[in-house]
N, C-alpha and C. Protein backbone atom coordinates (compact mmCIF):
# COMPACT_ATOMS: atom_id res chain seq x y z
N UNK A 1 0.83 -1.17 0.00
CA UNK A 1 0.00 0.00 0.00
C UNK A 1 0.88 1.25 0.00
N UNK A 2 0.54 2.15 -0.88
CA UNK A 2 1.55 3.57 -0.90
C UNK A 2 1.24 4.35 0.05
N UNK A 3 1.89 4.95 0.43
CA UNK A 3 1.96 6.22 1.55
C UNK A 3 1.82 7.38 0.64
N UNK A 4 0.54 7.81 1.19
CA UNK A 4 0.43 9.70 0.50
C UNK A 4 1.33 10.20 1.25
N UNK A 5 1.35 11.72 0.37
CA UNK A 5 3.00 12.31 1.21
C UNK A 5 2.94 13.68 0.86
N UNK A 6 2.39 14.99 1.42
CA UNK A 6 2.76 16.07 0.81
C UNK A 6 4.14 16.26 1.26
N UNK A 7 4.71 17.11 0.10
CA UNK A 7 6.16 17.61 0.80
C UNK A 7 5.86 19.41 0.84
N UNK A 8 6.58 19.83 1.86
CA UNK A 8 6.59 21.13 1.65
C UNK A 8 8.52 21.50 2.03
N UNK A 9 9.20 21.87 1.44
CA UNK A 9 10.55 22.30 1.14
C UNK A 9 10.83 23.49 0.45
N UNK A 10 12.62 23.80 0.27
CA UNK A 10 13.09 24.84 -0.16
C UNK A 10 13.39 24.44 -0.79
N UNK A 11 13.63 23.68 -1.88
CA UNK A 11 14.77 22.63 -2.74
C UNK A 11 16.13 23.30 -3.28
N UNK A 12 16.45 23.01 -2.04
CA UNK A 12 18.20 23.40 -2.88
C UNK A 12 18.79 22.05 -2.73
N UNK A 13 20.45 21.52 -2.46
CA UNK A 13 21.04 21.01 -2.54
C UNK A 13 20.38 19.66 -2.06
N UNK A 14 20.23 19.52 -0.63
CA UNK A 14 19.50 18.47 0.28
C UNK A 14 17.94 18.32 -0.05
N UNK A 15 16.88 19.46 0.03
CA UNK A 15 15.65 19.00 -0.14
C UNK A 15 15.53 18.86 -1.91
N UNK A 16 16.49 18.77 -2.80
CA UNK A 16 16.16 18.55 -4.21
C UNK A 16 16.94 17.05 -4.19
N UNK A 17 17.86 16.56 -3.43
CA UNK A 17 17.97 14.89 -3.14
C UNK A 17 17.08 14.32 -2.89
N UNK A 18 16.14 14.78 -1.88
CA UNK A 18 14.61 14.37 -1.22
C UNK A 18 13.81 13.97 -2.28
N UNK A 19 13.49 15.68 -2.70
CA UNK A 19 12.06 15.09 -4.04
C UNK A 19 12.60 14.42 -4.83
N UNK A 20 13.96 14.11 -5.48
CA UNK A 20 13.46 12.91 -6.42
C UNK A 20 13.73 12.17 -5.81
N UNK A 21 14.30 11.47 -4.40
CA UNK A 21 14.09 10.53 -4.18
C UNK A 21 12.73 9.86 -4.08
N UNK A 22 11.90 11.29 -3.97
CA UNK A 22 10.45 10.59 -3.28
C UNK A 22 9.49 10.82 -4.69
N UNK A 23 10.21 11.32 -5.88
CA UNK A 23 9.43 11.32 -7.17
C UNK A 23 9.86 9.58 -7.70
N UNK A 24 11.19 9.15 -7.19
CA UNK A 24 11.36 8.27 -7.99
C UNK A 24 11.10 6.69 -7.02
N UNK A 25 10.26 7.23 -5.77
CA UNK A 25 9.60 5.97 -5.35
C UNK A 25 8.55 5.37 -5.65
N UNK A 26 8.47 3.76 -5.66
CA UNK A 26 6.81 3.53 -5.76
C UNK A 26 6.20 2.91 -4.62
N UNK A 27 6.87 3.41 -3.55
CA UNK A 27 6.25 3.64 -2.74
C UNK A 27 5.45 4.45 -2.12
N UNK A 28 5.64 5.49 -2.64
CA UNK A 28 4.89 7.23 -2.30
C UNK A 28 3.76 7.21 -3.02
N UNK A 29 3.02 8.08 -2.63
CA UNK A 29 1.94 8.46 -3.70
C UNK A 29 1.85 9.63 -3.21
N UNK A 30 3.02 11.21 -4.16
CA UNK A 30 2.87 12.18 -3.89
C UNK A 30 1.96 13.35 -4.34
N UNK A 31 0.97 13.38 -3.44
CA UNK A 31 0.17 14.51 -3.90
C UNK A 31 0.01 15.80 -4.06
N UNK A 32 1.65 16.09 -3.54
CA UNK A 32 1.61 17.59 -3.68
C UNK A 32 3.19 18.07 -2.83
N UNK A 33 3.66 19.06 -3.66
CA UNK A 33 5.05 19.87 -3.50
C UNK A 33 4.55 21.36 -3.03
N UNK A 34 5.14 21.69 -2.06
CA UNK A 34 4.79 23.14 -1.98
C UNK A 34 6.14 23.26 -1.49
N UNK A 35 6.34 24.82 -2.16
CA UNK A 35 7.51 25.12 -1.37
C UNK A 35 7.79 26.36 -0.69
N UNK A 36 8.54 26.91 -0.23
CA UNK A 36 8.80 28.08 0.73
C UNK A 36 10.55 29.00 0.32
N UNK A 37 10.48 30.38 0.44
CA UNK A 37 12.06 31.07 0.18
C UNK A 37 12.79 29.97 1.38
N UNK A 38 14.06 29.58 1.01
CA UNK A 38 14.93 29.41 2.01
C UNK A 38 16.41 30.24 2.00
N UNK A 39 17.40 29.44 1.09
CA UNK A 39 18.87 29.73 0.92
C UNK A 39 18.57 30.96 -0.04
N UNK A 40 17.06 30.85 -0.93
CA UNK A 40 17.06 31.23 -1.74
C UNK A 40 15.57 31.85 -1.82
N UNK A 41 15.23 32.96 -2.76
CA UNK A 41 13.85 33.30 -2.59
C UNK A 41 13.06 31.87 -3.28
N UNK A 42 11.62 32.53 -2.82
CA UNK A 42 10.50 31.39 -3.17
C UNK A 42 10.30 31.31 -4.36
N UNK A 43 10.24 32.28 -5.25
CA UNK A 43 10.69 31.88 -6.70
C UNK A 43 11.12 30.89 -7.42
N UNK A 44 12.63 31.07 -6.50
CA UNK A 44 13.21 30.07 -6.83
C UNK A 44 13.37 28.77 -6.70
N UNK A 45 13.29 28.36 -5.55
CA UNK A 45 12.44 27.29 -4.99
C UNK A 45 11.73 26.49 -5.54
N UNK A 46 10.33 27.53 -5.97
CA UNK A 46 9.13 26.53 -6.87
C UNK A 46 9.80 26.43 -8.43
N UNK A 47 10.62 27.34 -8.70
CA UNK A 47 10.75 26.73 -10.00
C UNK A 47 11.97 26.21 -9.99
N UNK A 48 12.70 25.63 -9.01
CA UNK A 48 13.24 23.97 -8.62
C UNK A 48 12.87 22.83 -9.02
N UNK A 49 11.71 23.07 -8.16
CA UNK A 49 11.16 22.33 -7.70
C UNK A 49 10.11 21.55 -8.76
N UNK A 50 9.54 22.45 -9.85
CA UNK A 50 9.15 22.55 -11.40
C UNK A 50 10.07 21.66 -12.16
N UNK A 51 11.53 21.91 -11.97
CA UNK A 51 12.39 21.14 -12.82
C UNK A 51 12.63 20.22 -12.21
N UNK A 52 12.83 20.01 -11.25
CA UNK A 52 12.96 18.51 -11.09
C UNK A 52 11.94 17.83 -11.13
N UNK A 53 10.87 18.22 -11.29
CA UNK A 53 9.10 17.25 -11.59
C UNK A 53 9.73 16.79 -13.14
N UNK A 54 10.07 17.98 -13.76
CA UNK A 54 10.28 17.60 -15.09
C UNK A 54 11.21 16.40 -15.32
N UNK A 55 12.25 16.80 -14.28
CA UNK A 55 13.62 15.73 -14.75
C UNK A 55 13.26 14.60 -14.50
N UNK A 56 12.13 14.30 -13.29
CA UNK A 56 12.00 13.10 -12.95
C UNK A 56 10.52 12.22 -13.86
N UNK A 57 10.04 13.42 -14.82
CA UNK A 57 8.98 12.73 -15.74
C UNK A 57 7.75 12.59 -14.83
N UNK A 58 7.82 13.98 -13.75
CA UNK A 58 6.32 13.06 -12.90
C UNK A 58 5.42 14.94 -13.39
């Protein structure tokens, strides 16, 4: 049985290891990324966070 999972992160270095780890599980069933400014503004962040959806094809 999958585990739903929102994530909410900054995705830089460490939380962009995270999401694809958890884009490229099938164990997850992720329903949702939100993210927040951290190292970096929120901008930037979500559109991280955008590309790595992409990189990972989800």
């Amino acid at each position: 049985m999958k585990q739903s999972l929102i994530i909410d992160c900054d995705p830089g270095v460490d939380d962009a290891t995270g999401l694809l780890t958890a884009f490229a599980s099938s164990d997850l069933d992720l329903l949702a990324v939100t993210t927040v400014g951290g190292n970096v503004s929120a901008a930037k962040t979500a559109r991280n966070a955008r590309i790595l959806r992409q990189i990972a094809g989800r």
